[in-house]
PDB file of N, CA and C in Angstrom:
ATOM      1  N   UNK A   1       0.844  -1.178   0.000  1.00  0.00           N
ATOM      2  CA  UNK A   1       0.000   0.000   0.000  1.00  0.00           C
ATOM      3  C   UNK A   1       0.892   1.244   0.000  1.00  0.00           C
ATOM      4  N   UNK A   2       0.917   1.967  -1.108  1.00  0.00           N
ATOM      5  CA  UNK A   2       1.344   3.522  -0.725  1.00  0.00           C
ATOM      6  C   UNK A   2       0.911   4.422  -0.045  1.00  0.00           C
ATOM      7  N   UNK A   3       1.548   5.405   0.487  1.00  0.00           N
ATOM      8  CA  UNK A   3       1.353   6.440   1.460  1.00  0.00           C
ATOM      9  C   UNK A   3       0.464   7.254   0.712  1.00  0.00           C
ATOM     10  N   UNK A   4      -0.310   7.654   1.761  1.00  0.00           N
ATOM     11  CA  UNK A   4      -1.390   8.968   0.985  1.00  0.00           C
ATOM     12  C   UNK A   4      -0.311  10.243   0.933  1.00  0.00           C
ATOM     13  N   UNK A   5      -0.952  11.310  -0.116  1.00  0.00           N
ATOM     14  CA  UNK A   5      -0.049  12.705  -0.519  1.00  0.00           C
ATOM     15  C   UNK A   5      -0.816  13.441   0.943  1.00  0.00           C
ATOM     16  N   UNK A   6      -1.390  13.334   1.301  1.00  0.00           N
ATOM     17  CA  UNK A   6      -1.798  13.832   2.558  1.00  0.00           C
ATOM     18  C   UNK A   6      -1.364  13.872   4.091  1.00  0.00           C
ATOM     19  N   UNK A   7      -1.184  12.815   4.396  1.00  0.00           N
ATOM     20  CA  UNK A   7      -0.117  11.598   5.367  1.00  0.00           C
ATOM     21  C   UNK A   7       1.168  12.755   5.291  1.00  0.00           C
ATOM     22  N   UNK A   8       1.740  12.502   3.746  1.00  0.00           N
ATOM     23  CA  UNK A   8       3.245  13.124   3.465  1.00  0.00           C
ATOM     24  C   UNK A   8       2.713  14.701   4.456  1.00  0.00           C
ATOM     25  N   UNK A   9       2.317  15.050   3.413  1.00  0.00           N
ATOM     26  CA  UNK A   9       1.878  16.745   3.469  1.00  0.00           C
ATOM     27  C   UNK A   9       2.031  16.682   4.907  1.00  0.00           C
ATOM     28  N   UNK A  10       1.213  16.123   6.120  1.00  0.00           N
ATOM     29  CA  UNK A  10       1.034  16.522   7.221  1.00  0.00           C
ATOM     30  C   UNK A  10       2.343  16.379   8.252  1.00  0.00           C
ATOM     31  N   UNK A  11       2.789  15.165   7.682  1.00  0.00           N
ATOM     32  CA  UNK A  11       4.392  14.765   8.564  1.00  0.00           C
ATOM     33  C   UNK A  11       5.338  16.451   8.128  1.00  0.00           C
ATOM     34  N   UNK A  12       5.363  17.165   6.821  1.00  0.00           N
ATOM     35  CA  UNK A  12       6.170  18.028   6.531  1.00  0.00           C
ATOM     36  C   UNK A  12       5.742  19.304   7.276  1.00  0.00           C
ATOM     37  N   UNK A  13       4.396  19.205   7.514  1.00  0.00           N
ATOM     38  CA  UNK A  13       4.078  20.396   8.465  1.00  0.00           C
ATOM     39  C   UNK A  13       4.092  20.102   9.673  1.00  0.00           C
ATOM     40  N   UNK A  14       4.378  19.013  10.380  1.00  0.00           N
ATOM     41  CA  UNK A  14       4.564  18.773  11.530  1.00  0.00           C
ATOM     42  C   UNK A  14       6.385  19.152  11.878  1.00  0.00           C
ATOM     43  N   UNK A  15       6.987  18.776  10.852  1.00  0.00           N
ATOM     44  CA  UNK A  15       8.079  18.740  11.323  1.00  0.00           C
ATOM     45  C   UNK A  15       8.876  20.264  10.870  1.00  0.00           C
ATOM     46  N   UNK A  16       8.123  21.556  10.121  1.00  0.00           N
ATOM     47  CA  UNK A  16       8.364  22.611   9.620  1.00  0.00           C
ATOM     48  C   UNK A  16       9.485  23.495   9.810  1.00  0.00           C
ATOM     49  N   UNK A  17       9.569  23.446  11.551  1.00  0.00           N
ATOM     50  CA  UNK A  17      10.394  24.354  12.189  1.00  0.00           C
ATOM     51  C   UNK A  17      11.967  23.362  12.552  1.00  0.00           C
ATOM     52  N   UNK A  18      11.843  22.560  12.284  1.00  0.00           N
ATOM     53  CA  UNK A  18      13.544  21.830  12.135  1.00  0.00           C
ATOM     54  C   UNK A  18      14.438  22.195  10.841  1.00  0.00           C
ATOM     55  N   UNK A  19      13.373  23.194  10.112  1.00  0.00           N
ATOM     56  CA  UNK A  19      14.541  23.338   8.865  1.00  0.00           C
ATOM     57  C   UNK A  19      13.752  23.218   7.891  1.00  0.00           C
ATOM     58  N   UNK A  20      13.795  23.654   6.565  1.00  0.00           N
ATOM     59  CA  UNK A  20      13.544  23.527   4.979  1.00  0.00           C
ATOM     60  C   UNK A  20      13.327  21.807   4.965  1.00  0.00           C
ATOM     61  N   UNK A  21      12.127  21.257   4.941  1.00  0.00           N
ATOM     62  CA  UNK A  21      11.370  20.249   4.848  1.00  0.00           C
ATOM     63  C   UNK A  21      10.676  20.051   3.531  1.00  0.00           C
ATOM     64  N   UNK A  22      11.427  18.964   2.740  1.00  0.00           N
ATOM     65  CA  UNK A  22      10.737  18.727   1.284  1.00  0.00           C
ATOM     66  C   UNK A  22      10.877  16.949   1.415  1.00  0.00           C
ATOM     67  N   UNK A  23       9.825  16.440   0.552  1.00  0.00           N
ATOM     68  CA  UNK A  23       9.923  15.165   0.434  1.00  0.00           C
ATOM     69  C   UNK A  23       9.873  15.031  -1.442  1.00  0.00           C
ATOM     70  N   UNK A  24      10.116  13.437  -1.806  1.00  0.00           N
ATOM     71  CA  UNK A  24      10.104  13.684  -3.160  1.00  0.00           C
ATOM     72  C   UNK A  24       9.619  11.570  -2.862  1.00  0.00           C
ATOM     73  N   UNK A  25       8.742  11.689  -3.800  1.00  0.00           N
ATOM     74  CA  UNK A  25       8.041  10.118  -3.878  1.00  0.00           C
ATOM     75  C   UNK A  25       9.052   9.550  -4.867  1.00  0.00           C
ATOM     76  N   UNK A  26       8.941   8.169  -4.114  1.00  0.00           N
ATOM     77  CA  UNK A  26      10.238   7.271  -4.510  1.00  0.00           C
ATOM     78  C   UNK A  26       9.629   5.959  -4.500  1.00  0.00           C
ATOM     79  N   UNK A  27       9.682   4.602  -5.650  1.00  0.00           N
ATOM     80  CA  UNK A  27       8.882   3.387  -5.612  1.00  0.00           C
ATOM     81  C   UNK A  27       7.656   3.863  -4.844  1.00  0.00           C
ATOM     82  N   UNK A  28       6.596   4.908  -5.102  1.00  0.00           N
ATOM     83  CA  UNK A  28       5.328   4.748  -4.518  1.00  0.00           C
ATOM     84  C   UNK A  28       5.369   5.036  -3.199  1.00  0.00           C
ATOM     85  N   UNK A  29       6.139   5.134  -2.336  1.00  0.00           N
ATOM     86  CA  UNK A  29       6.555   5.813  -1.125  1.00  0.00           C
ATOM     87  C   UNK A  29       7.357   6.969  -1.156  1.00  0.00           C
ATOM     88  N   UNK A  30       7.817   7.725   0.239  1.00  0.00           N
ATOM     89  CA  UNK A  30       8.547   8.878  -0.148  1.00  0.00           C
ATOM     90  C   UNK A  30       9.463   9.266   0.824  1.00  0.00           C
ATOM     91  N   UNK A  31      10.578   9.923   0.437  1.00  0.00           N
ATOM     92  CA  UNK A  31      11.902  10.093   0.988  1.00  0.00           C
ATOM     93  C   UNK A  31      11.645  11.712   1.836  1.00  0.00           C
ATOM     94  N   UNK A  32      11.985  11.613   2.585  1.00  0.00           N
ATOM     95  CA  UNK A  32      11.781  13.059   3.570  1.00  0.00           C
ATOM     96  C   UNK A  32      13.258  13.807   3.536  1.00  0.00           C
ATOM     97  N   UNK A  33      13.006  15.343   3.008  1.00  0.00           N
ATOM     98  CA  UNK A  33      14.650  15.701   3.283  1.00  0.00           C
ATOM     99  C   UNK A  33      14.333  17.321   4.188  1.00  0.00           C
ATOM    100  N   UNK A  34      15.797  17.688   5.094  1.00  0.00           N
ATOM    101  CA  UNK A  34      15.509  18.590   5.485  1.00  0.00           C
ATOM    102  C   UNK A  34      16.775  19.297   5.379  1.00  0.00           C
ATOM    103  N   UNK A  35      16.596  20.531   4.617  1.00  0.00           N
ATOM    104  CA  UNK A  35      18.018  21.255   4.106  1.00  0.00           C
ATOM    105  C   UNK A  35      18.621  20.400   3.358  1.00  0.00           C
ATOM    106  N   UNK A  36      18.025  19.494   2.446  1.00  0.00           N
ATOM    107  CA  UNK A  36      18.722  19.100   1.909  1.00  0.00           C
ATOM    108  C   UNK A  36      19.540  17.625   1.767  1.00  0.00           C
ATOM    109  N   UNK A  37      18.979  17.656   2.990  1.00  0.00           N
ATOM    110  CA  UNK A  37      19.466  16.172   3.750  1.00  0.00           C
ATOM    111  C   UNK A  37      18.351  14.988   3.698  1.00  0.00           C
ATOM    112  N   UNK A  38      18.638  13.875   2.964  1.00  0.00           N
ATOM    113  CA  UNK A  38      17.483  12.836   3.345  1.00  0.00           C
ATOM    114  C   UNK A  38      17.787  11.835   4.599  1.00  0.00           C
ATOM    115  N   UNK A  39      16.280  12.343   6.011  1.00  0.00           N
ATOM    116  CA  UNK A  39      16.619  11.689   6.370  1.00  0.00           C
ATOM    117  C   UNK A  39      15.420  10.952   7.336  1.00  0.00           C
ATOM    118  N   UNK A  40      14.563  10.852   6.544  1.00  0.00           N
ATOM    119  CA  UNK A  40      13.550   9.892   6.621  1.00  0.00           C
ATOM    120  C   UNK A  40      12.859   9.404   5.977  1.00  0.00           C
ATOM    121  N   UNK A  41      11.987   8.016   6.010  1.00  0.00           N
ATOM    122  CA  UNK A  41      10.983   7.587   4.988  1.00  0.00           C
ATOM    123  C   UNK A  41       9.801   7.426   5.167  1.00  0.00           C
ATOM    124  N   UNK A  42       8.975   7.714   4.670  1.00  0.00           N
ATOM    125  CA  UNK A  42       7.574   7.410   4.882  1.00  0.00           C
ATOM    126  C   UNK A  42       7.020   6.150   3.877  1.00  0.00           C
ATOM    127  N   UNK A  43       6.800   5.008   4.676  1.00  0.00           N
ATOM    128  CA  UNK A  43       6.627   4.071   3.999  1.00  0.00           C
ATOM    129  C   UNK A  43       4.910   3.512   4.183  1.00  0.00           C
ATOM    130  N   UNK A  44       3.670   3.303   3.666  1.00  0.00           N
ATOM    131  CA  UNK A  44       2.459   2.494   3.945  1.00  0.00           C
ATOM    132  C   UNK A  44       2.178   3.579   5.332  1.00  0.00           C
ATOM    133  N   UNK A  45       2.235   5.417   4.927  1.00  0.00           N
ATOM    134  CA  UNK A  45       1.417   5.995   6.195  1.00  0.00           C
ATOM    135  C   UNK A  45       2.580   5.797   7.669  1.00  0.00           C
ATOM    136  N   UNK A  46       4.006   5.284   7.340  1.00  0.00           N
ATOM    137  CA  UNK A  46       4.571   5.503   8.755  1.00  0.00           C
ATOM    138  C   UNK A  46       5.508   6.139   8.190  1.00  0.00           C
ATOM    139  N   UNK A  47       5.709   7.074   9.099  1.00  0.00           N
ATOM    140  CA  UNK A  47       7.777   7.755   9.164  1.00  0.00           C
ATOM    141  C   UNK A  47       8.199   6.711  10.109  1.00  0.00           C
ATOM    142  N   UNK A  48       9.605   6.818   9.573  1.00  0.00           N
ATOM    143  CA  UNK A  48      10.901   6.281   9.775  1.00  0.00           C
ATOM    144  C   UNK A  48      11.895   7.125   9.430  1.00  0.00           C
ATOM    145  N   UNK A  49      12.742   7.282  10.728  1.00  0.00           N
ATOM    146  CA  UNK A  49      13.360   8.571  10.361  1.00  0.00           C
ATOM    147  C   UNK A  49      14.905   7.365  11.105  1.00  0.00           C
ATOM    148  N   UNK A  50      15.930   8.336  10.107  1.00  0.00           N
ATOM    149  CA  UNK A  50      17.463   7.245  10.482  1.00  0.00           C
ATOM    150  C   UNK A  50      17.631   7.751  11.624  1.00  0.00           C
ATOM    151  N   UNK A  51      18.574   6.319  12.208  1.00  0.00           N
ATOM    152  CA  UNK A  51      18.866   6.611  13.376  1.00  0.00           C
ATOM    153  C   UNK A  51      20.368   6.777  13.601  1.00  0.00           C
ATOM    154  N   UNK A  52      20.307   7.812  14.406  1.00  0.00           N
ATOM    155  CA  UNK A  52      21.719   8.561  14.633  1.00  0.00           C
ATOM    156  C   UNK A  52      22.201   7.986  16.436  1.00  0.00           C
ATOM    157  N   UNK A  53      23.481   8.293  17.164  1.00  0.00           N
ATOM    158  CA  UNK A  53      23.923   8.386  18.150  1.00  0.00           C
ATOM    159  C   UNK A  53      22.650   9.349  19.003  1.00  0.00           C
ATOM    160  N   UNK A  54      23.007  10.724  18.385  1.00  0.00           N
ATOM    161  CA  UNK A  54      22.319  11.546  19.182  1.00  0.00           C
ATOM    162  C   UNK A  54      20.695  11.657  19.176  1.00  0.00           C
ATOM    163  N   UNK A  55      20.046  10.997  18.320  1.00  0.00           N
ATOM    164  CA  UNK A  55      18.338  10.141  18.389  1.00  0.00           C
ATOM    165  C   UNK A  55      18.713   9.338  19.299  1.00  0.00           C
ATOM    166  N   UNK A  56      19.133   8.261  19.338  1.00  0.00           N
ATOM    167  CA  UNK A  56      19.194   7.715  20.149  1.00  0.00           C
ATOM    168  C   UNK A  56      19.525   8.049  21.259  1.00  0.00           C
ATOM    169  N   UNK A  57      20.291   8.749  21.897  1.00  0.00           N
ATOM    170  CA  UNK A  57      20.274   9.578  23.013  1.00  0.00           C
ATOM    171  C   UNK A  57      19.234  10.188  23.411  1.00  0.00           C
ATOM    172  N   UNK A  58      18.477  11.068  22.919  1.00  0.00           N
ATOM    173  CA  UNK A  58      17.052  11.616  22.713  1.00  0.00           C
ATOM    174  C   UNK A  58      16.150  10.731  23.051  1.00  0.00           C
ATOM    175  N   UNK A  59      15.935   9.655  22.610  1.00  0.00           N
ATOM    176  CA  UNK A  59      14.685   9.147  22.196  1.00  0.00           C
ATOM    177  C   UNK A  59      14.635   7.464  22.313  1.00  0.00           C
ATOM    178  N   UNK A  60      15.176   7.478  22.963  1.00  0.00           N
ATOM    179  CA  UNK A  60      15.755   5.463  23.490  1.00  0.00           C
ATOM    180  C   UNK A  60      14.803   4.762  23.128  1.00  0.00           C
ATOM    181  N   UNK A  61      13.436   5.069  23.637  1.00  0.00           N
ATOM    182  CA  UNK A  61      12.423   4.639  23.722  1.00  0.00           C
ATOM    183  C   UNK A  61      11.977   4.022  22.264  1.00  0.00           C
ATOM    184  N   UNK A  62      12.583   4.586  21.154  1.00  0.00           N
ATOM    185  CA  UNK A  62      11.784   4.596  19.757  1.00  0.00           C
ATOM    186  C   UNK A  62      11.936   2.329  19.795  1.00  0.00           C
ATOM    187  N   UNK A  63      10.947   2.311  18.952  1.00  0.00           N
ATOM    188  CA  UNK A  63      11.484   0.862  18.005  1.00  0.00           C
ATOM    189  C   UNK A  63      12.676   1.277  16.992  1.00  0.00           C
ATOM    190  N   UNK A  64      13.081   0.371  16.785  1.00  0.00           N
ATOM    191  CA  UNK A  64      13.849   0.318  15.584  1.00  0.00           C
ATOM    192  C   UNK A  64      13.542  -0.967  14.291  1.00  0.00           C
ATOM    193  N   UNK A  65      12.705  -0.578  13.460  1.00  0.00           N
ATOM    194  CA  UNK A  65      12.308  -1.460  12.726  1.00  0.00           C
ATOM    195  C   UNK A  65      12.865  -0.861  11.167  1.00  0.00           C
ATOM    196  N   UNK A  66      12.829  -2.513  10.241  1.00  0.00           N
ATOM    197  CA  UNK A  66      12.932  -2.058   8.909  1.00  0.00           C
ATOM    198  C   UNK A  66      11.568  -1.150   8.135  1.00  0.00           C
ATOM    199  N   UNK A  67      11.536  -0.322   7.051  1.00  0.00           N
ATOM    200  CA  UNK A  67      10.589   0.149   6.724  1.00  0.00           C
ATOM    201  C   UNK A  67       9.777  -0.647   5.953  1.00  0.00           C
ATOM    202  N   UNK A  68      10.976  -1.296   4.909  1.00  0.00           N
ATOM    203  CA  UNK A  68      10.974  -2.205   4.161  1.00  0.00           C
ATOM    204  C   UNK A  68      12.184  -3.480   4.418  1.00  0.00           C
ATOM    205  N   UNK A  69      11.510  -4.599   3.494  1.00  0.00           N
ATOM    206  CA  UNK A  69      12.157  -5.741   3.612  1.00  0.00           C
ATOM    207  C   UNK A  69      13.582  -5.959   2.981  1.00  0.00           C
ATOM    208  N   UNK A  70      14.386  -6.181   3.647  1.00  0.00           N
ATOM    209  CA  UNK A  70      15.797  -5.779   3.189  1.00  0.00           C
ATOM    210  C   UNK A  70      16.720  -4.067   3.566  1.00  0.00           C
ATOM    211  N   UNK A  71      15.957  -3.476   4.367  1.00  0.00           N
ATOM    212  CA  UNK A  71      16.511  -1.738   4.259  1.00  0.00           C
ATOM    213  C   UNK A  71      16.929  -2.555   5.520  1.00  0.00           C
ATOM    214  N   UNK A  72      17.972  -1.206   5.943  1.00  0.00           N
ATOM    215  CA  UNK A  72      18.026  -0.988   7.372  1.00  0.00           C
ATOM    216  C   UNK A  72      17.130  -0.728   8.445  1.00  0.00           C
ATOM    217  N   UNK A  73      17.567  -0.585   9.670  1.00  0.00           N
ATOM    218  CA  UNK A  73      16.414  -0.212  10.909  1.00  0.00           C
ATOM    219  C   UNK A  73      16.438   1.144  10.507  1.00  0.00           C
ATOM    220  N   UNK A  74      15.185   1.747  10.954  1.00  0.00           N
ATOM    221  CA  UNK A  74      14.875   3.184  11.627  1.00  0.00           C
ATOM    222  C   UNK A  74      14.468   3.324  12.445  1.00  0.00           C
ATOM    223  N   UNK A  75      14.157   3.953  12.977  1.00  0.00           N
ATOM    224  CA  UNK A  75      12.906   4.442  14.242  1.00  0.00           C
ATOM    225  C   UNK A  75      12.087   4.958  13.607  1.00  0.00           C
ATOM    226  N   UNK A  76      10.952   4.197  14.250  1.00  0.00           N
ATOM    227  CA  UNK A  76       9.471   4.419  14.438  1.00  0.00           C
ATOM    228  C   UNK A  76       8.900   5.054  15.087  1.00  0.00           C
ATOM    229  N   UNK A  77       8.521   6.101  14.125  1.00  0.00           N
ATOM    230  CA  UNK A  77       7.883   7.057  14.800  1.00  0.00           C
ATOM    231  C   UNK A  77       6.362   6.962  14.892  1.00  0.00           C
ATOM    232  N   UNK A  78       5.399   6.304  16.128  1.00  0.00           N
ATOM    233  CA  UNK A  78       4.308   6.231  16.202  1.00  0.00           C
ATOM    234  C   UNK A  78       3.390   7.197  16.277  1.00  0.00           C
ATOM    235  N   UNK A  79       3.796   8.255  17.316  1.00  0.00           N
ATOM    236  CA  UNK A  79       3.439   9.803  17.921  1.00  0.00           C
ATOM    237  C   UNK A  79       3.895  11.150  16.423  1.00  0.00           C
ATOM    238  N   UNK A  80       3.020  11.062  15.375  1.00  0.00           N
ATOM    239  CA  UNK A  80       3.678  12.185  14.861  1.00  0.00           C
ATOM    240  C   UNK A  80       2.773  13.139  14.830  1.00  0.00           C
ATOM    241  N   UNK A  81       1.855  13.150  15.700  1.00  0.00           N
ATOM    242  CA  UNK A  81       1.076  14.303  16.369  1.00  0.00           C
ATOM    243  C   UNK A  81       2.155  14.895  17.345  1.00  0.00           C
ATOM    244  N   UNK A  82       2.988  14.753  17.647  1.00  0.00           N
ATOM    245  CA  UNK A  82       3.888  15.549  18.993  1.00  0.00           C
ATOM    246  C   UNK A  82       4.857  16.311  18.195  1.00  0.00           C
ATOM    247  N   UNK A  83       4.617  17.696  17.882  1.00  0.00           N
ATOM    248  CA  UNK A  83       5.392  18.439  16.861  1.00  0.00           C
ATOM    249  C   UNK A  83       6.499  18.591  17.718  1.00  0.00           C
ATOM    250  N   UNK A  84       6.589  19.042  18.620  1.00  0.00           N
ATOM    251  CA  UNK A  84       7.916  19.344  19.605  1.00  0.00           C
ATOM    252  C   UNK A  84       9.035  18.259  19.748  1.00  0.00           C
ATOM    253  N   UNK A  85       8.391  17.162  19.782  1.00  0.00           N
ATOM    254  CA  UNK A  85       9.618  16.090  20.081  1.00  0.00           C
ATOM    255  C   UNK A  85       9.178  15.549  18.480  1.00  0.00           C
ATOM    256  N   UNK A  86       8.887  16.007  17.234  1.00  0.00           N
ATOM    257  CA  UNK A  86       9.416  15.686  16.191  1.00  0.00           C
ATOM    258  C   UNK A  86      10.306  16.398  15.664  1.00  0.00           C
ATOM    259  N   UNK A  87      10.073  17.795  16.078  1.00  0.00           N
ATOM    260  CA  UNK A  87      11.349  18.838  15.787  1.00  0.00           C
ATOM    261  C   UNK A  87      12.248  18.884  16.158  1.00  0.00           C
ATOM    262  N   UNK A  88      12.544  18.076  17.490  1.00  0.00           N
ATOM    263  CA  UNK A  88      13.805  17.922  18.490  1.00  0.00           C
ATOM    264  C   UNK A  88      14.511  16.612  18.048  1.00  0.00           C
ATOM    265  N   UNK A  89      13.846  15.876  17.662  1.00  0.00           N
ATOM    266  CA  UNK A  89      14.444  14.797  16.844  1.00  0.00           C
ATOM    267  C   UNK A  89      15.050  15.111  15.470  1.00  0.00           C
ATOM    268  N   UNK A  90      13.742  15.189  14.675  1.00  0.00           N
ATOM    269  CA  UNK A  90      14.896  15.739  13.565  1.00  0.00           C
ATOM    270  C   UNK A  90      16.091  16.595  13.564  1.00  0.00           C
ATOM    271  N   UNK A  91      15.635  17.666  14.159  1.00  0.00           N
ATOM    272  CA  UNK A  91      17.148  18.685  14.594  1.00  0.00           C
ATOM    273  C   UNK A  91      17.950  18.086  14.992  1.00  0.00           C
ATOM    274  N   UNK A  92      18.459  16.982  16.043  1.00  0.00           N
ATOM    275  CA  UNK A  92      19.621  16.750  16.512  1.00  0.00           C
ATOM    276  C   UNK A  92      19.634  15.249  15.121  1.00  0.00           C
ATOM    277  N   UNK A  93      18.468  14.665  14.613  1.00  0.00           N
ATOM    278  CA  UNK A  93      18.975  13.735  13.503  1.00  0.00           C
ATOM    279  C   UNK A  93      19.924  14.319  12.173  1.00  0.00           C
ATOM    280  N   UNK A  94      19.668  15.009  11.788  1.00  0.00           N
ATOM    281  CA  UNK A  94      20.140  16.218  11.133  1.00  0.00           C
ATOM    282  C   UNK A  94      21.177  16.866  10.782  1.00  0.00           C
ATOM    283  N   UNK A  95      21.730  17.173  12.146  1.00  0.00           N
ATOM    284  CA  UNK A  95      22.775  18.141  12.389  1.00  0.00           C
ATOM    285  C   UNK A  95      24.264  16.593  12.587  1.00  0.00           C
ATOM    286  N   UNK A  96      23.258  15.186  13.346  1.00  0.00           N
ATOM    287  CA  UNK A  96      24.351  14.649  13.180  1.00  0.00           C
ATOM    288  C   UNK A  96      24.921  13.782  11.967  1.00  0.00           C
ATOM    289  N   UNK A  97      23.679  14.071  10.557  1.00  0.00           N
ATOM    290  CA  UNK A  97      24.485  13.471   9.859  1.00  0.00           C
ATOM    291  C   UNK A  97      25.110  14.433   8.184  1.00  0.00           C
ATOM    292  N   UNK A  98      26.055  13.879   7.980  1.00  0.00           N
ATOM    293  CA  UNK A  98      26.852  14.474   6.614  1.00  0.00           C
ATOM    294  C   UNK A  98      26.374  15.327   5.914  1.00  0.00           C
ATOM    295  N   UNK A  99      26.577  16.167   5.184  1.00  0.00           N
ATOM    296  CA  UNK A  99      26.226  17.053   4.441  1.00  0.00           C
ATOM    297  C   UNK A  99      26.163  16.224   3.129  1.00  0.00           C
ATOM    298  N   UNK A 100      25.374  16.466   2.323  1.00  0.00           N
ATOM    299  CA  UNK A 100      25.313  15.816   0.765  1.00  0.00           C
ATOM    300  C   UNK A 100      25.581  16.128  -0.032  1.00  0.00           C
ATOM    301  N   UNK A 101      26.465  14.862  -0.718  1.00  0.00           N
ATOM    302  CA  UNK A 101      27.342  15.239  -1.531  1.00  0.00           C
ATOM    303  C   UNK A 101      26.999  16.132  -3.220  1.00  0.00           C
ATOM    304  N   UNK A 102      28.070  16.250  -3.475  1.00  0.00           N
ATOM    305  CA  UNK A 102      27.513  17.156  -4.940  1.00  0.00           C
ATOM    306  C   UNK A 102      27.085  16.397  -5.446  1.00  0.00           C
ATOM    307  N   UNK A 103      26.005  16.670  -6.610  1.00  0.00           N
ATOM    308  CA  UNK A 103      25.811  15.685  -7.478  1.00  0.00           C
ATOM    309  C   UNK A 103      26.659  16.396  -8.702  1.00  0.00           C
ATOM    310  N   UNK A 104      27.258  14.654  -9.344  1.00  0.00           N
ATOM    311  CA  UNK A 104      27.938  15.013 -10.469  1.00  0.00           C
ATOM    312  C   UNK A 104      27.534  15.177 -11.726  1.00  0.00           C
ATOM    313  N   UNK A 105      27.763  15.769 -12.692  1.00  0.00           N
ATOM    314  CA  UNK A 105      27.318  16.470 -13.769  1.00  0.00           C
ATOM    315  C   UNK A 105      28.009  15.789 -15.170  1.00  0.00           C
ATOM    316  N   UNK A 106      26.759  14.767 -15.451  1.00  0.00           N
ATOM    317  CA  UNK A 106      27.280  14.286 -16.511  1.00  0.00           C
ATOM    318  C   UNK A 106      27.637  14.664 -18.116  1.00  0.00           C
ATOM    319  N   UNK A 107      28.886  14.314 -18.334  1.00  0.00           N
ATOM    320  CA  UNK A 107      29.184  15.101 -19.468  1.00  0.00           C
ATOM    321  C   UNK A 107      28.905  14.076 -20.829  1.00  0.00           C
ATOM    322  N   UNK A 108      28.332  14.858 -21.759  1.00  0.00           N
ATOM    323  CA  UNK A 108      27.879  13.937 -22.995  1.00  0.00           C
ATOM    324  C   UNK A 108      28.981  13.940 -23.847  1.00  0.00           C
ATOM    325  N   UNK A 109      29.028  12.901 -24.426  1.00  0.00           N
ATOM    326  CA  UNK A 109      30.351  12.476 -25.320  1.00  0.00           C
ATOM    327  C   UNK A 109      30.260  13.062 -27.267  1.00  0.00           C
TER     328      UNK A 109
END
């Protein structure tokens, strides 16, 4: 089952104030980025957002489940009515991971 465009829409306004929040649909589900950064998924109506040191510090409590069969764990985010501790999560998810890389610019022959 794919995620409703609605579902998306509401997770991006929940999570608004952690930063420039865009998602882009991917296999029928959709990739969450903030500044630029992807770093959650919304898979069948759930976020799953990666898990970092400092989430986990934050937020012990989360599950850590696959989204899909074969991905890595994330945390499960059940509560995404709680804008405050979704913004406090993403922010410190965020800040602890990499900046993204350039994309390279293919040259035609």
């Amino acid at each position: 089952m794919a995620s409703e465009p609605e579902f998306v829409q509401y997770i991006a306004e929940q999570m608004g104030d952690a930063g420039c929040i865009t998602y882009r649909k991917m296999f029928g589900d959709y990739g969450m980025y903030c500044d630029g950064k992807i770093f959650a998924l919304i898979c069948d109506n759930q976020l799953f957002i990666k898990i970092t040191d400092a989430g986990r510090s934050l937020c012990s409590e989360l599950r850590e489940v696959a989204p899909y069969e074969g991905a890595k764990n994330y945390f499960l985010i059940e509560d995404v009515d709680n804008r405050d501790a979704l913004v406090n999560l993403v922010t410190v998810t965020c800040t602890a991971l990499p900046e993204p890389k350039p994309k390279k610019r293919r040259r035609l022959v």
